[in-house]
C-alpha atoms as a PDB file:
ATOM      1  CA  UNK A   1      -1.310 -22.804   5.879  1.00  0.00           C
ATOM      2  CA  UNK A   2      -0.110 -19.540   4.492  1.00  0.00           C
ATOM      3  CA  UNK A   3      -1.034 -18.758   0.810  1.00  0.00           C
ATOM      4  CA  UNK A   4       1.331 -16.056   0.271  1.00  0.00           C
ATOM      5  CA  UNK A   5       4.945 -16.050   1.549  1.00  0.00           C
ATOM      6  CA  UNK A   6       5.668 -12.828   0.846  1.00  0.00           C
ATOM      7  CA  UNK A   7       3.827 -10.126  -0.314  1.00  0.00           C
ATOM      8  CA  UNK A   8       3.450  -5.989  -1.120  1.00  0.00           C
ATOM      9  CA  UNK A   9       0.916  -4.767   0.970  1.00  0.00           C
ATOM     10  CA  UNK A  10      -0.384  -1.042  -0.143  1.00  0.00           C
ATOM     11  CA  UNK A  11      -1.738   1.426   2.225  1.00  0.00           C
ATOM     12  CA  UNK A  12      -3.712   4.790   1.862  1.00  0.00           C
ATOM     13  CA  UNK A  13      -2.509   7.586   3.641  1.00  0.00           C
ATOM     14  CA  UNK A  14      -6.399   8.946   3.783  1.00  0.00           C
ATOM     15  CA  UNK A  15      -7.272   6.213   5.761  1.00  0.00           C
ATOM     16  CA  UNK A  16      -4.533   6.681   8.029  1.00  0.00           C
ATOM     17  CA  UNK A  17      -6.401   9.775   9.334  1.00  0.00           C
ATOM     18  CA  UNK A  18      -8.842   6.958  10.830  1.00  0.00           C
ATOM     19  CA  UNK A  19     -11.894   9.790  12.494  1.00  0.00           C
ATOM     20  CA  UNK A  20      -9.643  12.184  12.212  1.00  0.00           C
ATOM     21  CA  UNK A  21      -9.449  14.814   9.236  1.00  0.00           C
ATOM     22  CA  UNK A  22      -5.959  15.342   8.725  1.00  0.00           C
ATOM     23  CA  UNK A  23      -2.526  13.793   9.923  1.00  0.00           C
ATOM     24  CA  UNK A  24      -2.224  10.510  11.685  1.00  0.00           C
ATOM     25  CA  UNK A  25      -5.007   8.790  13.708  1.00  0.00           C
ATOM     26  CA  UNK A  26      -2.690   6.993  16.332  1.00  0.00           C
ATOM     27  CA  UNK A  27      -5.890   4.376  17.440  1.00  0.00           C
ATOM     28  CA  UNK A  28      -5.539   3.806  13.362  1.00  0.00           C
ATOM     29  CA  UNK A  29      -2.056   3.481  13.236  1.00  0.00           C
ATOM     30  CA  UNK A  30      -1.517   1.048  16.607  1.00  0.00           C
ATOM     31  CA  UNK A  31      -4.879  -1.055  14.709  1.00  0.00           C
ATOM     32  CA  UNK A  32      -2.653  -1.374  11.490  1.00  0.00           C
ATOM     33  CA  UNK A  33       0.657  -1.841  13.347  1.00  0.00           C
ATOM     34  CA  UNK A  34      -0.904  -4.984  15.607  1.00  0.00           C
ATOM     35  CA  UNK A  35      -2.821  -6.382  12.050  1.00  0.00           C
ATOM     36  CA  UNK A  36       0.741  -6.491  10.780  1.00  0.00           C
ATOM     37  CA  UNK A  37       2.378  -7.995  13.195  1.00  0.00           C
ATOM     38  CA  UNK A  38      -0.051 -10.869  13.391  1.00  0.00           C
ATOM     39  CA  UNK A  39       0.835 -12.081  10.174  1.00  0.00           C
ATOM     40  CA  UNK A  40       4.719 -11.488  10.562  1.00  0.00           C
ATOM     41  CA  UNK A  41       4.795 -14.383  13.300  1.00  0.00           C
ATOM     42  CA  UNK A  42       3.570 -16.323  10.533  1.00  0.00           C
ATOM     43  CA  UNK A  43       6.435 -16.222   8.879  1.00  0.00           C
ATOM     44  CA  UNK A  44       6.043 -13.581   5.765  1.00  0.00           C
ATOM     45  CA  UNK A  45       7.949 -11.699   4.614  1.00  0.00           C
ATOM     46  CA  UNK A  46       6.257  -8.074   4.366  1.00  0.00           C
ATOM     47  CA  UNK A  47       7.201  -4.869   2.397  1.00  0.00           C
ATOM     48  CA  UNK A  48       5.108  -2.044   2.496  1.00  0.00           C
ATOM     49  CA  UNK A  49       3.605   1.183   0.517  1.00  0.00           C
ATOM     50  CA  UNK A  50       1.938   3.538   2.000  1.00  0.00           C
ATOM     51  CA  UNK A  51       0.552   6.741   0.537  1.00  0.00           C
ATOM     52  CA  UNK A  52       0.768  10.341   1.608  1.00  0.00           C
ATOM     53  CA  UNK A  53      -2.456  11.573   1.414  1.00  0.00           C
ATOM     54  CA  UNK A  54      -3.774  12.454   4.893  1.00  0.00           C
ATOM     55  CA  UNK A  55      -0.955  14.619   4.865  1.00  0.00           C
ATOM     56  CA  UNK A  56      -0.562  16.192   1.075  1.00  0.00           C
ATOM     57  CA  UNK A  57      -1.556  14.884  -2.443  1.00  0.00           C
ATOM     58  CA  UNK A  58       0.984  16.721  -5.022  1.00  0.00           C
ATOM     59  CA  UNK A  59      -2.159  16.030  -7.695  1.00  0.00           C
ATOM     60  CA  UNK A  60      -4.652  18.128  -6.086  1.00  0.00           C
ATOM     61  CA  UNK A  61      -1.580  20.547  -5.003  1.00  0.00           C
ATOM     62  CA  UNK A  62      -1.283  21.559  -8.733  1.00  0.00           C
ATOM     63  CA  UNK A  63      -5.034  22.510  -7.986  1.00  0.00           C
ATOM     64  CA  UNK A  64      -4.365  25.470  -5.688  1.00  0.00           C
ATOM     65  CA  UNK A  65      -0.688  26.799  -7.318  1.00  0.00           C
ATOM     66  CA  UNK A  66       1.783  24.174  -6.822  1.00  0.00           C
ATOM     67  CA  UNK A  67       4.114  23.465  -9.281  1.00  0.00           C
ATOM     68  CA  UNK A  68       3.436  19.947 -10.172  1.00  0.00           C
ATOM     69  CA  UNK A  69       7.211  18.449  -9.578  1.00  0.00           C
ATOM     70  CA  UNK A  70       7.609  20.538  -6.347  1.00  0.00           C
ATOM     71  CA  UNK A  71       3.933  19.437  -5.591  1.00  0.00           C
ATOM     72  CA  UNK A  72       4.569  15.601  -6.328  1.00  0.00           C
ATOM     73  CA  UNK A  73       8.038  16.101  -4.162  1.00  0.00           C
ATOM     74  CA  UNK A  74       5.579  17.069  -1.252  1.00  0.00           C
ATOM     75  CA  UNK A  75       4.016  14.068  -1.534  1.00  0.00           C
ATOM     76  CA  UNK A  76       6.978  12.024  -1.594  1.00  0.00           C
ATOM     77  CA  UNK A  77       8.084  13.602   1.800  1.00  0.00           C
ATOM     78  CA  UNK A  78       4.472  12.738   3.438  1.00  0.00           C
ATOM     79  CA  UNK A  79       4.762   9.000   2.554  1.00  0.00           C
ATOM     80  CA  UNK A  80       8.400   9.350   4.456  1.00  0.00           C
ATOM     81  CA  UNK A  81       6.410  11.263   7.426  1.00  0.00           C
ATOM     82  CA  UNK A  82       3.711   7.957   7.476  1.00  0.00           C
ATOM     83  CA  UNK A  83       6.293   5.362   6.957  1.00  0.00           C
ATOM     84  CA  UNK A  84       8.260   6.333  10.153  1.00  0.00           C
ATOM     85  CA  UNK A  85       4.920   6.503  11.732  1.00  0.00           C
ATOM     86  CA  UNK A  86       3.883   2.970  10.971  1.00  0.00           C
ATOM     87  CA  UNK A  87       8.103   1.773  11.940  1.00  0.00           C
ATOM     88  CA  UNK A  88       7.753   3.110  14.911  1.00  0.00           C
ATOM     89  CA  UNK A  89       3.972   2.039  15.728  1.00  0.00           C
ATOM     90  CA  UNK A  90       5.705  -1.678  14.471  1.00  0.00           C
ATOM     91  CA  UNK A  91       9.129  -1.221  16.943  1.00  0.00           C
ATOM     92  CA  UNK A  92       6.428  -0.449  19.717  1.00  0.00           C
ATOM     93  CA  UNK A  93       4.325  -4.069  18.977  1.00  0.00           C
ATOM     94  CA  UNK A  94       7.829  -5.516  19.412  1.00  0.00           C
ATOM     95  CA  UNK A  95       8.210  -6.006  15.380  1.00  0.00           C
ATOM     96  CA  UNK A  96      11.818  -4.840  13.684  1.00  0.00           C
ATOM     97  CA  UNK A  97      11.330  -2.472  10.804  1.00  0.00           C
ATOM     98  CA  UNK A  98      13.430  -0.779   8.713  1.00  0.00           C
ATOM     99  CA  UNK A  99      12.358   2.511   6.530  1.00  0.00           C
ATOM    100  CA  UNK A 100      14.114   2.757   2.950  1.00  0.00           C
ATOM    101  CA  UNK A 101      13.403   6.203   0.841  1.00  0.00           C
ATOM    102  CA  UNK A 102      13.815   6.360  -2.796  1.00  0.00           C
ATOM    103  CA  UNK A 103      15.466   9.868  -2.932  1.00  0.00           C
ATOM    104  CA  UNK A 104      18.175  10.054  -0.175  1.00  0.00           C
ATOM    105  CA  UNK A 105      17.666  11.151   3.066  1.00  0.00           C
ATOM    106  CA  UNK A 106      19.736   9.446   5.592  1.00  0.00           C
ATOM    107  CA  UNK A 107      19.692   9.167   8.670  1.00  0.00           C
ATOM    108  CA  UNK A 108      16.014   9.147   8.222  1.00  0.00           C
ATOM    109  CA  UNK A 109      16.218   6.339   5.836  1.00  0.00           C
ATOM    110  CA  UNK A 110      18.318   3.878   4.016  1.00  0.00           C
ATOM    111  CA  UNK A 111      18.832   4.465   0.188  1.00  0.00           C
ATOM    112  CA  UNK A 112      16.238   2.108  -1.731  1.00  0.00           C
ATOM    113  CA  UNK A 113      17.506  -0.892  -3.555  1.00  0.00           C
ATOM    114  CA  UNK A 114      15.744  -4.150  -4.356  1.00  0.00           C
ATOM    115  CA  UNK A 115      18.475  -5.946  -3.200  1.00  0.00           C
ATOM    116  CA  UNK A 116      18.604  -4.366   0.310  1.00  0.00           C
ATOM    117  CA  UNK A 117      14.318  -4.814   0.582  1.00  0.00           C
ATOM    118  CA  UNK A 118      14.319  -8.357  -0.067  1.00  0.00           C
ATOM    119  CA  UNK A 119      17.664  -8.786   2.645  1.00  0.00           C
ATOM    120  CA  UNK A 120      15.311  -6.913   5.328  1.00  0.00           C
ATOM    121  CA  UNK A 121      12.282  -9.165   4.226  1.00  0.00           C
ATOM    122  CA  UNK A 122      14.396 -12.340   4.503  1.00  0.00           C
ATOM    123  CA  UNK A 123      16.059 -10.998   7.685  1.00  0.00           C
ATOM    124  CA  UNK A 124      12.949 -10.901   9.482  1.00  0.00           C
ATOM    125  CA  UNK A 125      12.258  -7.165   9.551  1.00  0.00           C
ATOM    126  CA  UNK A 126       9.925  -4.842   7.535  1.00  0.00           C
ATOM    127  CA  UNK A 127      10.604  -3.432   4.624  1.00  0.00           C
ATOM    128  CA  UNK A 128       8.612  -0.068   4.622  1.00  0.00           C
ATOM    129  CA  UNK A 129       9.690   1.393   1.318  1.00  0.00           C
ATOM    130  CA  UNK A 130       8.887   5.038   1.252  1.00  0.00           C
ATOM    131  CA  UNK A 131       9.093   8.054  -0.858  1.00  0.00           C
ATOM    132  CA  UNK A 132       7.117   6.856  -3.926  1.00  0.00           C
ATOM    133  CA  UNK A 133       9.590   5.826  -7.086  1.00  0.00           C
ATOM    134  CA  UNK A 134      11.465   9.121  -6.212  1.00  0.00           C
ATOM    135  CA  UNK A 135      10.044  10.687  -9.563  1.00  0.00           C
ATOM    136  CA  UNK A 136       7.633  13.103  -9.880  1.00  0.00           C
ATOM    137  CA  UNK A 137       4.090  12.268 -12.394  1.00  0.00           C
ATOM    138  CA  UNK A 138       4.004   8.411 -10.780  1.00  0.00           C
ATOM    139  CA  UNK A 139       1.515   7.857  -7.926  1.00  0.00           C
ATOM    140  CA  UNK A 140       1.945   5.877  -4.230  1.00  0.00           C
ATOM    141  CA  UNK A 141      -0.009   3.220  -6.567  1.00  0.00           C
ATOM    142  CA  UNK A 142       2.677   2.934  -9.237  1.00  0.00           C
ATOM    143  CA  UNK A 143       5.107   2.999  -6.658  1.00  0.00           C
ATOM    144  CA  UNK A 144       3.832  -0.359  -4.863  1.00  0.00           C
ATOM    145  CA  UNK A 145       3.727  -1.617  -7.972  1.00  0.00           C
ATOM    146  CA  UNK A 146       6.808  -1.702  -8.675  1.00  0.00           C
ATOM    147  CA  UNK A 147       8.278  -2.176  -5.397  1.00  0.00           C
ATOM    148  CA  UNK A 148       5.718  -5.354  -5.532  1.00  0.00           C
ATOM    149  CA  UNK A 149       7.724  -6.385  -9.058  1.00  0.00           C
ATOM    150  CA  UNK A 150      11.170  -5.343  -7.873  1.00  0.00           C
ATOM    151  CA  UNK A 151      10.826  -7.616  -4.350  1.00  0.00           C
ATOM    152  CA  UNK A 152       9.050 -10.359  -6.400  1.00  0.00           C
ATOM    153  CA  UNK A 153       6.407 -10.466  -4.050  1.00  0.00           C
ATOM    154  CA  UNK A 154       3.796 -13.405  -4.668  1.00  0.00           C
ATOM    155  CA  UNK A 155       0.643 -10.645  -4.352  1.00  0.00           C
ATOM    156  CA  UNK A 156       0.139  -6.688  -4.450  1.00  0.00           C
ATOM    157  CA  UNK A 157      -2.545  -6.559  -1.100  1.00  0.00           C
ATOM    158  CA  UNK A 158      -4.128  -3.037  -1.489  1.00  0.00           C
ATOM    159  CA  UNK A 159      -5.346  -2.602   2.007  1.00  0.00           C
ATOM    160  CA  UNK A 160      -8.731   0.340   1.941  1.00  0.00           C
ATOM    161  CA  UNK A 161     -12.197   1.015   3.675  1.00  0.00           C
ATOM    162  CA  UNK A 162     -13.671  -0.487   1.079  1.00  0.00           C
ATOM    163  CA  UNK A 163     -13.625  -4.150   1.155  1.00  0.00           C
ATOM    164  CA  UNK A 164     -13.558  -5.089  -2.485  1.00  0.00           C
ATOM    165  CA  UNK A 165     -14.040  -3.670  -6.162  1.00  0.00           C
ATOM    166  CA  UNK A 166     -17.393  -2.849  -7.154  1.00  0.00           C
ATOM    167  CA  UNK A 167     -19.280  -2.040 -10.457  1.00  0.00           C
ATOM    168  CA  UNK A 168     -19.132   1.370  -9.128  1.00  0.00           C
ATOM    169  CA  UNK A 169     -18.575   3.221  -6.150  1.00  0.00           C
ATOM    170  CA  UNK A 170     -20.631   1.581  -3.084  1.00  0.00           C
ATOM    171  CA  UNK A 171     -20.250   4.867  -1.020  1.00  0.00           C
ATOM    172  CA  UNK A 172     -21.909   6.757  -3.861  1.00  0.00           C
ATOM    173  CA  UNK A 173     -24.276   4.071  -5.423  1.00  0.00           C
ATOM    174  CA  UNK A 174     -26.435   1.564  -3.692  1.00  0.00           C
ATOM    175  CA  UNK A 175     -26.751  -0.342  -6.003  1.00  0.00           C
ATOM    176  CA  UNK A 176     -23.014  -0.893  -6.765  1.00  0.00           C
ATOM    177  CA  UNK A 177     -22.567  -5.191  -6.968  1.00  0.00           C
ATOM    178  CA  UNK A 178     -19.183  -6.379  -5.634  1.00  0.00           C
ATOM    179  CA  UNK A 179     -16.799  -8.631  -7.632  1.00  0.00           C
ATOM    180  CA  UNK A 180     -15.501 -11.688  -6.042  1.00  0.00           C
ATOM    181  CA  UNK A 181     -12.231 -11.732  -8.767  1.00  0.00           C
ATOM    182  CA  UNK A 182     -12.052  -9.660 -11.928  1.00  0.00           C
ATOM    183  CA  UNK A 183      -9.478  -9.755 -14.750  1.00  0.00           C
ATOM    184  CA  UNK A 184      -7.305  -6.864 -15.547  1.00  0.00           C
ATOM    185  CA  UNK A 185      -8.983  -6.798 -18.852  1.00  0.00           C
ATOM    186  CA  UNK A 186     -12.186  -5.969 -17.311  1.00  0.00           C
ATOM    187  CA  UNK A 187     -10.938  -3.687 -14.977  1.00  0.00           C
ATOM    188  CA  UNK A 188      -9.988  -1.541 -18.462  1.00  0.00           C
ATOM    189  CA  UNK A 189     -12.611  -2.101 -20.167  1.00  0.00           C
ATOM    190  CA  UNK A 190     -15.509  -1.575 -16.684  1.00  0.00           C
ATOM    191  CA  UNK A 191     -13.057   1.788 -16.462  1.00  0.00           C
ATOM    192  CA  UNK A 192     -12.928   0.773 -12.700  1.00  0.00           C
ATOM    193  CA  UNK A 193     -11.089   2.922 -10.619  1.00  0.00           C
ATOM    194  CA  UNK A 194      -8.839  -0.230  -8.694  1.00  0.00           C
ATOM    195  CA  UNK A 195      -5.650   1.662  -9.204  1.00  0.00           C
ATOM    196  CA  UNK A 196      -4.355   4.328 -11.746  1.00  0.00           C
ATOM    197  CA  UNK A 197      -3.762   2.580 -15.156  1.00  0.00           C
ATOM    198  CA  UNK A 198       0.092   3.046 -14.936  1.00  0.00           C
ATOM    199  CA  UNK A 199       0.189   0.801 -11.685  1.00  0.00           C
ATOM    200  CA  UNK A 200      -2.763  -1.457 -12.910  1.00  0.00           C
ATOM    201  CA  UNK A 201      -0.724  -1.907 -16.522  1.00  0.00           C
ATOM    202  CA  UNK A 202       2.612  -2.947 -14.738  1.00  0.00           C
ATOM    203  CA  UNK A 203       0.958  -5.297 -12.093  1.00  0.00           C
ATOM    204  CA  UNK A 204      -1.222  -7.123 -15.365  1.00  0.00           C
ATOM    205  CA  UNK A 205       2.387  -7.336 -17.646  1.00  0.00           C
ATOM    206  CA  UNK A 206       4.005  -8.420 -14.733  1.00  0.00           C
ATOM    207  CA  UNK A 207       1.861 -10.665 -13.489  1.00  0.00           C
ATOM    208  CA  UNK A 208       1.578  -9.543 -10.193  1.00  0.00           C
ATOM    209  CA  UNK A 209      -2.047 -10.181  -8.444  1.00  0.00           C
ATOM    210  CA  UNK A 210      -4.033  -7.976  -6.399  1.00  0.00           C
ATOM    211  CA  UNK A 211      -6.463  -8.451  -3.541  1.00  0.00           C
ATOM    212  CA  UNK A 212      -7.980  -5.240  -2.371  1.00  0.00           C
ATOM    213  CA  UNK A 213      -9.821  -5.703   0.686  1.00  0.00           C
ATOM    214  CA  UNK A 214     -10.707  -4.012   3.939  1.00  0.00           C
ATOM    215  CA  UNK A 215      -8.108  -3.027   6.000  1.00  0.00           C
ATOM    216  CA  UNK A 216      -9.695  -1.524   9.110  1.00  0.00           C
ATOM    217  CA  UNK A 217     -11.313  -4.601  10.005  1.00  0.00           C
ATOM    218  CA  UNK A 218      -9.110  -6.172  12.290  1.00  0.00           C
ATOM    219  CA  UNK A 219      -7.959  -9.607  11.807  1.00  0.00           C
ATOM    220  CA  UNK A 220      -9.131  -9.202   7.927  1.00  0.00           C
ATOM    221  CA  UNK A 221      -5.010  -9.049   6.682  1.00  0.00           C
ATOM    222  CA  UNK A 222      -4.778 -12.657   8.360  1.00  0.00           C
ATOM    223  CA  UNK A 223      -7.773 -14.114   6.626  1.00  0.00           C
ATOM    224  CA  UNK A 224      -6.297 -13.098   3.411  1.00  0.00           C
ATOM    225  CA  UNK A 225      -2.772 -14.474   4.170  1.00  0.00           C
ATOM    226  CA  UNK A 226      -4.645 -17.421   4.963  1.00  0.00           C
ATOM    227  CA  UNK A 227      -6.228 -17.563   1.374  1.00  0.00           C
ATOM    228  CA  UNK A 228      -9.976 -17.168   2.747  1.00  0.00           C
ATOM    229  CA  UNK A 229     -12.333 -15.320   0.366  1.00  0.00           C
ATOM    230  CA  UNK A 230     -12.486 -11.848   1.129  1.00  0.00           C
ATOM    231  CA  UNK A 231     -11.982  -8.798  -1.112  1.00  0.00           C
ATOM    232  CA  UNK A 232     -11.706  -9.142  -4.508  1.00  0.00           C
ATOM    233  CA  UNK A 233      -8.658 -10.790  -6.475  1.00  0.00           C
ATOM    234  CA  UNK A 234      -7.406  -8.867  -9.705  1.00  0.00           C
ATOM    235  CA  UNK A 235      -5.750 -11.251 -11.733  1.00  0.00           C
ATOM    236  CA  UNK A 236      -4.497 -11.792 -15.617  1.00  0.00           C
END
């Protein structure tokens, strides 16, 4: 019944802001929270990435001043602001969670380690892995990545508002045509923006798939648990 026993699933910060334009849309966050726990009593075993960018983007901070570690460091705090967001959206749905940050900041988090995500996963909680890879230069994307190779998780689920990959953007162009599945190959070679090349490279030599779908459609994260065809798959 379920394709995919346990999995990465990658969230934007952005669309955390739901009609909002900054900060965290709480009808957005319950949405996500409920979406979640649907497919937890199902048995699988979740960890999760989100991003930071509803609150600050350390990139575009180098724009106005910011000294790009410093700016990058921001960011890393903002995914730790959304991550206790969505643990305690979770503990309210009646769904254990448990926040880990790769830089330390206890109490507000446990110390990262693969070893203690993949305990949480297989104790029946959450693993929302915060804080980015703790490094300044790597992206939220990179970060789930890796978190996605570390935990061994069967498939990298890159939840957006868009629900797929297209030729090019389909808020922009019209005519923009919508893969079903794509390689990683022609991902590089289409120069399609599915996820920076760092996190794209390390999912395609580790051969870690990736569905990106639509993840403010509710019930959409269940359809792709249970294999149906939605999104599009990125695969070697």
């Amino acid at each position: 019944m379920i394709k995919y026993k346990r999995i990465l699933l990658k969230l934007s910060g952005e669309s955390l802001m739901g009609e909002k334009q900054y900060g965290i849309d709480e009808k957005r966050l319950n949405e996500y929270a409920l979406q979640i726990k649907e497919i937890a009593e199902m048995g699988v075993q979740i960890g999760i990435v989100i991003g930071g960018g509803n609150i600050f983007r350390g990139l575009s901070g180098t724009s106005k001043g910011f000294d790009r570690v410093k700016g990058d460091q921001m960011g890393m705090l903002a995914t730790v602001i959304n991550s206790l967001a969505l643990s305690s959206a979770l503990e309210a749905a009646g769904i254990k969670s448990k926040v880990l940050t790769a830089v330390r900041m206890e109490p507000v988090g446990e110390f990262y380690s693969n070893l203690k995500a993949v305990e949480t996963m297989e104790n029946g909680q959450i693993a929302i892995l915060s804080a980015g890879t703790g490094n300044p230069f790597f992206t939220t994307d990179t970060g789930s990545s890796l978190r996605g190779i570390e935990i061994k998780a069967d498939v990298m689920l890159k939840g957006t508002r868009v629900d797929g990959v297209y030729t090019a953007d389909p808020e922009k162009d019209p005519d923009a045509v919508k893969f079903d599945e794509i390689t990683f190959d022609e991902v590089y070679n289409r120069n399609l923006k599915v996820m920076d090349l760092t996190a794209a490279t390390m999912c395609k030599e580790n051969n870690l798939p990736i569905i990106v779908f639509d993840m403010d459609t509710a019930g959409n994260l269940k359809k792709v648990i249970l294999g149906e065809k939605i999104g599009t798959l990125v695969h070697n």
